[in-house]
Protein backbone atom coordinates (compact mmCIF):
# COMPACT_ATOMS: atom_id res chain seq x y z
CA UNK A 1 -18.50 13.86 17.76
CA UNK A 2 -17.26 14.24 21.53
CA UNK A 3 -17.02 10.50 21.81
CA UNK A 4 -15.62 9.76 18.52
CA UNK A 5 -12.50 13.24 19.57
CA UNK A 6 -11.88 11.33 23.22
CA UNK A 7 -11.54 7.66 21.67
CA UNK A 8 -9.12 8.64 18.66
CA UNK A 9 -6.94 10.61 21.17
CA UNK A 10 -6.93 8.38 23.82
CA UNK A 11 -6.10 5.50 21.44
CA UNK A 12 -3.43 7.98 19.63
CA UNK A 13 -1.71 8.61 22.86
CA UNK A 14 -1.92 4.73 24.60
CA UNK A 15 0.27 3.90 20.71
CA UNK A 16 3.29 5.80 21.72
CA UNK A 17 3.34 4.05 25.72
CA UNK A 18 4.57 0.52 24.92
CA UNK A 19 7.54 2.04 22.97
CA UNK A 20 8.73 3.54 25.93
CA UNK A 21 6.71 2.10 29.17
CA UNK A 22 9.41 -0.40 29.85
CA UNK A 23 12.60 1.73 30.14
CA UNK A 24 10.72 4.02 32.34
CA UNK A 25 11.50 6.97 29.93
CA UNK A 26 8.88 9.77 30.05
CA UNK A 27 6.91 9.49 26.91
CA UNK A 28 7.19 13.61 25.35
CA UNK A 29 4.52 13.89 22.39
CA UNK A 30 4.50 17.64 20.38
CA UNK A 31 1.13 17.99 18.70
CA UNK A 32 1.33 20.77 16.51
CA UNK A 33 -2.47 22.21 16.04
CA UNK A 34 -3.28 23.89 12.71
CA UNK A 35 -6.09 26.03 14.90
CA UNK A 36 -5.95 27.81 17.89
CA UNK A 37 -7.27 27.08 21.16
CA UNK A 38 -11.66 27.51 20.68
CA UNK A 39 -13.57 25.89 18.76
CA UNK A 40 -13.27 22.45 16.76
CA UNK A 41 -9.51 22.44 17.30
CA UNK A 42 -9.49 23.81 21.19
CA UNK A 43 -11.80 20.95 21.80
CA UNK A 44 -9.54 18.34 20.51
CA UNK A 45 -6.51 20.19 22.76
CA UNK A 46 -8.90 19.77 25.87
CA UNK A 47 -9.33 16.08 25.29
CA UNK A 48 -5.77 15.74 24.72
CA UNK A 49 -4.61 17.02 27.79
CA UNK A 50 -6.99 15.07 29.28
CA UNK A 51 -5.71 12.28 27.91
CA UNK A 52 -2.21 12.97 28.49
CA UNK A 53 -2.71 13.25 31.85
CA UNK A 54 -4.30 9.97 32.87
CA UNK A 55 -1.64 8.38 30.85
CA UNK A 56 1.04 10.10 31.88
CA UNK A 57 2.48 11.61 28.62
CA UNK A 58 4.44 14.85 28.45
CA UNK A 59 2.16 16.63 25.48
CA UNK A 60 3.18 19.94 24.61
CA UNK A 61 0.71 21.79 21.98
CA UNK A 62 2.02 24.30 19.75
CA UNK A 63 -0.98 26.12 18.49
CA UNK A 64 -0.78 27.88 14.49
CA UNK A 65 -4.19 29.78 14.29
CA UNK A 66 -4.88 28.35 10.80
CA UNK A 67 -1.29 29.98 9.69
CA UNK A 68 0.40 27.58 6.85
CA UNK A 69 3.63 29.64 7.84
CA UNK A 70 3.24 29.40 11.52
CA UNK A 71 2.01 25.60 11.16
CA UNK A 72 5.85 24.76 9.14
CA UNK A 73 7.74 26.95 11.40
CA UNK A 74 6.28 25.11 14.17
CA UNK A 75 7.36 22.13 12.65
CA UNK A 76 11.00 23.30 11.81
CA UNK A 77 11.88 24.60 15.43
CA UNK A 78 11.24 20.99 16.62
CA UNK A 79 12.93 19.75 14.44
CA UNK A 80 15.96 21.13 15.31
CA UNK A 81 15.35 20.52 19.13
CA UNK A 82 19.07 18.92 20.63
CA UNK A 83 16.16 16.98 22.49
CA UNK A 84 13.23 16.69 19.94
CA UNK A 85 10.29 15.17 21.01
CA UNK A 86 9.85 10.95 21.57
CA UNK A 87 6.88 11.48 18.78
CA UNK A 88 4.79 14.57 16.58
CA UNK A 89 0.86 14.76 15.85
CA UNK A 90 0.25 16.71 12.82
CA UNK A 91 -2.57 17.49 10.74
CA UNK A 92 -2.36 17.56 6.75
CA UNK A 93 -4.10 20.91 7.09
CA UNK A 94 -3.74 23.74 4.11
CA UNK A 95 -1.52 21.21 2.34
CA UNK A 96 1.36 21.72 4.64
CA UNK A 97 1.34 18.06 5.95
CA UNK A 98 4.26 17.05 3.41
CA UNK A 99 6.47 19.86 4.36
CA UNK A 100 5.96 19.20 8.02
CA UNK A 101 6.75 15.03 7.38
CA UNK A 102 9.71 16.10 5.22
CA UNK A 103 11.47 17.99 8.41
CA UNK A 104 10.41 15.37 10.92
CA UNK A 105 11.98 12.40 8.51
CA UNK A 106 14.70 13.92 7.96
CA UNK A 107 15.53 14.46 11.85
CA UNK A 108 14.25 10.99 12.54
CA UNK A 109 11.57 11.82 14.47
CA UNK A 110 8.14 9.77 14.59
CA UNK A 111 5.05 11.18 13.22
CA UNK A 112 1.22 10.53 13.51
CA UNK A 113 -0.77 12.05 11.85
CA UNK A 114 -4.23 13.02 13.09
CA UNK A 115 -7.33 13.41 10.60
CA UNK A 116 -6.28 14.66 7.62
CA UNK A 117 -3.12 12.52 6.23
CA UNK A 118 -1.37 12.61 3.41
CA UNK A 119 -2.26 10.38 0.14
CA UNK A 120 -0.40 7.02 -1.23
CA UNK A 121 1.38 8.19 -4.02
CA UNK A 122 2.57 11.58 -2.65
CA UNK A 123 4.16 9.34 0.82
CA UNK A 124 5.76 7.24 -2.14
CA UNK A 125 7.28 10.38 -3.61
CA UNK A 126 8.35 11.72 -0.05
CA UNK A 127 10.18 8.55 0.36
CA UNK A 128 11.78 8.45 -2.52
CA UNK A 129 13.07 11.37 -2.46
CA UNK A 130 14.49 10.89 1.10
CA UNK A 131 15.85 7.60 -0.27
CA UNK A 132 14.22 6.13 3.28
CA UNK A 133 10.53 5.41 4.91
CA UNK A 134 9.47 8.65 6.42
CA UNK A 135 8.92 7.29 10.28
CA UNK A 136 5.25 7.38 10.15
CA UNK A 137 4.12 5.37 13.06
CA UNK A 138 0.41 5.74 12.00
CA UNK A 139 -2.57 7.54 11.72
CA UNK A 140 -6.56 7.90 12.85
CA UNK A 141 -8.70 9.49 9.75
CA UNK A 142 -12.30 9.40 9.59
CA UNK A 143 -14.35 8.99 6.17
CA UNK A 144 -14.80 12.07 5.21
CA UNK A 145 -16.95 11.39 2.18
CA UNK A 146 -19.02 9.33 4.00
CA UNK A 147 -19.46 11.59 6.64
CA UNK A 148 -20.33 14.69 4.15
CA UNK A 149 -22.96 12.38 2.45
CA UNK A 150 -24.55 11.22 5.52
CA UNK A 151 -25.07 14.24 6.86
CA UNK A 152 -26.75 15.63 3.60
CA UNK A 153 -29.08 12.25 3.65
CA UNK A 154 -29.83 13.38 7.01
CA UNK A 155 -31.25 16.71 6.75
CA UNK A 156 -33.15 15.66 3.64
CA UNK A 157 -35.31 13.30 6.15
CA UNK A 158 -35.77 16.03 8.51
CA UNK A 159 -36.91 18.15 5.70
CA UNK A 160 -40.73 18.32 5.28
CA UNK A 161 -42.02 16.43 2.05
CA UNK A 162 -43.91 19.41 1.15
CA UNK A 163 -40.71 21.12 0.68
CA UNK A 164 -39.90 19.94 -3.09
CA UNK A 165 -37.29 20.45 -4.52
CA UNK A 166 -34.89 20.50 -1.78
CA UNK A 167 -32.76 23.55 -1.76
CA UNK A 168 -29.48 22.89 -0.01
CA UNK A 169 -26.96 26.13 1.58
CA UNK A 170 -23.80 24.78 1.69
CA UNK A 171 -21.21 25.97 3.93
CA UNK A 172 -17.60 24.25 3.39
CA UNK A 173 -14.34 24.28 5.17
CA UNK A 174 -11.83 25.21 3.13
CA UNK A 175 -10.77 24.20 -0.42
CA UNK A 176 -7.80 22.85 -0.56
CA UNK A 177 -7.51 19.85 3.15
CA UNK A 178 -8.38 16.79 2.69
CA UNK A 179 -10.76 16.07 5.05
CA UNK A 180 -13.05 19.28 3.29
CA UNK A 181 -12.35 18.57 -0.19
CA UNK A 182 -13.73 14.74 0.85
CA UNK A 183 -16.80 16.25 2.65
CA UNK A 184 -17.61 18.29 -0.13
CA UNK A 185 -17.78 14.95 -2.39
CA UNK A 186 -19.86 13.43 -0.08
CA UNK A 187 -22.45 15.99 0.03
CA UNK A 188 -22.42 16.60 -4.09
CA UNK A 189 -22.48 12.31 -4.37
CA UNK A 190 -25.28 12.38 -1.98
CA UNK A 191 -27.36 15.36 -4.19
CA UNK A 192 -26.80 13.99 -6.96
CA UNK A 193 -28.44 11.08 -5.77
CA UNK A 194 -31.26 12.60 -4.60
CA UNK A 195 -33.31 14.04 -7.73
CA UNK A 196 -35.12 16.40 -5.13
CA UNK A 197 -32.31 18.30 -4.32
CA UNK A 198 -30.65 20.96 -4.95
CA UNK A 199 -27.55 22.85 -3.78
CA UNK A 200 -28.39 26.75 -4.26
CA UNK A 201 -24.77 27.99 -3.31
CA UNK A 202 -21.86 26.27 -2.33
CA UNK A 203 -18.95 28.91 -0.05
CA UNK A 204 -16.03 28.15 1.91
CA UNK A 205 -15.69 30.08 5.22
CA UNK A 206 -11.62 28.35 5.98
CA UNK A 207 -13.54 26.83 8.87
CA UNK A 208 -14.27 30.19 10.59
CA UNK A 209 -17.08 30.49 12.76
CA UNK A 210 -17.79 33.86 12.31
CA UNK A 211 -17.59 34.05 8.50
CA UNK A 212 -19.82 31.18 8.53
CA UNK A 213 -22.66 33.39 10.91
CA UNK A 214 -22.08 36.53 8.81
CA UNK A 215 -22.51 34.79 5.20
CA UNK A 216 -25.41 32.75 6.40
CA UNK A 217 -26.97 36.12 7.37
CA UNK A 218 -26.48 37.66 4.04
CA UNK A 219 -27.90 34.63 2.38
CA UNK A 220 -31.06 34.69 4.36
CA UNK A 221 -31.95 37.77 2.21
CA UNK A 222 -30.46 36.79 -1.37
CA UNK A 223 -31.12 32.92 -1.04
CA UNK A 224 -34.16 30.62 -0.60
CA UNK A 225 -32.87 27.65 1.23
CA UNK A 226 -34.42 24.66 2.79
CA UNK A 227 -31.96 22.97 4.53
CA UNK A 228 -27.96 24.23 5.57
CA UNK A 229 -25.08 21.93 5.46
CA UNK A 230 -22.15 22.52 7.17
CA UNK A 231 -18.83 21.23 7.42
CA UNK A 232 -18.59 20.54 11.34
CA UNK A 233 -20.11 21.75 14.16
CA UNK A 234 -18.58 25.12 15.03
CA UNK A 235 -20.14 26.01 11.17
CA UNK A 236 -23.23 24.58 12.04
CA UNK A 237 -23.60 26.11 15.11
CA UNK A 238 -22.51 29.32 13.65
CA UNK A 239 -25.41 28.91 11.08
CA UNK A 240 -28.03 28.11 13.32
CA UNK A 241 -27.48 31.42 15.69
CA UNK A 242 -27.68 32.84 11.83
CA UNK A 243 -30.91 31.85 11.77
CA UNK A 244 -31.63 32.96 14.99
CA UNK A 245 -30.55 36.90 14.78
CA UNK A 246 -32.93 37.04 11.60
CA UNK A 247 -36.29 35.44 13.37
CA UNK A 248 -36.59 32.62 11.03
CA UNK A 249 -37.55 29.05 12.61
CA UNK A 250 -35.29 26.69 13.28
């Protein structure tokens, strides 16, 4: 995952330089993060900067603590910037990915949009409402489903083949962002599948950390569970110091 966060970053930031290498301009990139700065979405900030700074690029990060209010205002007070921004990085996180393209098309600013973007027909709406192309210069999105089913596939190999059927804790990110809702699909295409497993309970934690560790922990004594799927790391991780408080093996 820490290669795959420094590539897409690096290669998101290089886009912007050709545009405006060659008149010398400083290149000035607002990424607007739908986290905060720890966990999944501090470590993509770190990279960033990293990034940035080898390359040069002016990257301001306006952090929104998984706030759909603080993510839009974020995106409205740039948008009114006298001097906005040469480009914007958003995430189509909570749903509020249209809202924030709406502002930034409509003050002609570029946008790319980083892991979860926004689907076909609703950018064909968008547009046609603004009567224009929105000024999306791109985006980098993973496969989600792919990713959710691997990782189910996964554990069920690690599993022991004594352990039959397969009972599977699921721990998701939220339920309404893309990249969950496609996660989720993998890992229910993947058990369905699989006739020896078996997800026992299915709960969304909205990607925290902690609500991950504390429901994990009161599953240990309501649940039996084999195996625990998680969403991305910080949930994983979360689950597996879970499993750690309570004595059980890893």
């Amino acid at each position: 995952m820490g290669m795959w966060r420094k590539t897409f970053l690096i290669v998101v930031l290089i886009s912007f330089i050709p545009l405006h290498a060659l008149a010398g301009a400083p290149i000035r990139v607002t990424f607007i993060n739908p986290g905060g700065s720890t966990g999944f979405w501090g470590s993509v900030v770190d990279v960033m900067k990293h990034a940035s700074e080898s390359l040069g690029v002016d990257l301001e990060v306006l952090h929104s603590n998984r706030d759909h209010s603080i993510i839009v205002a974020h995106a409205a007070s740039v948008a009114e910037r006298a001097e906005p921004p040469n480009f914007v990085i958003i995430v189509n996180e909570l749903k509020q990915g249209e809202r924030q393209l709406e502002l930034f098309a409509a003050a002609g600013i570029p946008t790319y949009f980083l892991l979860n973007t926004i689907e076909p027909a609703r950018l064909r709406h968008i547009e046609s409402s603004l009567g224009r192309p929105t000024g999306i210069v791109g985006s980098i999105v993973p496969d989600n489903r792919t990713a959710g089913y691997e990782m189910l596939m996964a554990l069920v190999d690690q599993t022991p083949s004594s352990a039959q059927p397969i009972s599977v804790l699921a721990i998701l990110g939220d339920e309404v962002t893309p990249a969950a809702l496609e996660r989720e699909a993998g890992l229910r295409q993947a058990a369905n599948e699989l006739e020896n497993v078996q997800i026992v309970r299915a709960f969304s934690v909205l990607w925290d950390a902690d609500t991950a560790f504390q429901r994990v922990r009161t599953a240990i004594g309501l649940i039996r569970f084999d195996v625990i799927w998680a969403a991305n790391d910080d949930l994983a991780l979360a689950a597996h110091r879970a499993l750690q408080s309570c004595d059980m093996p890893d």
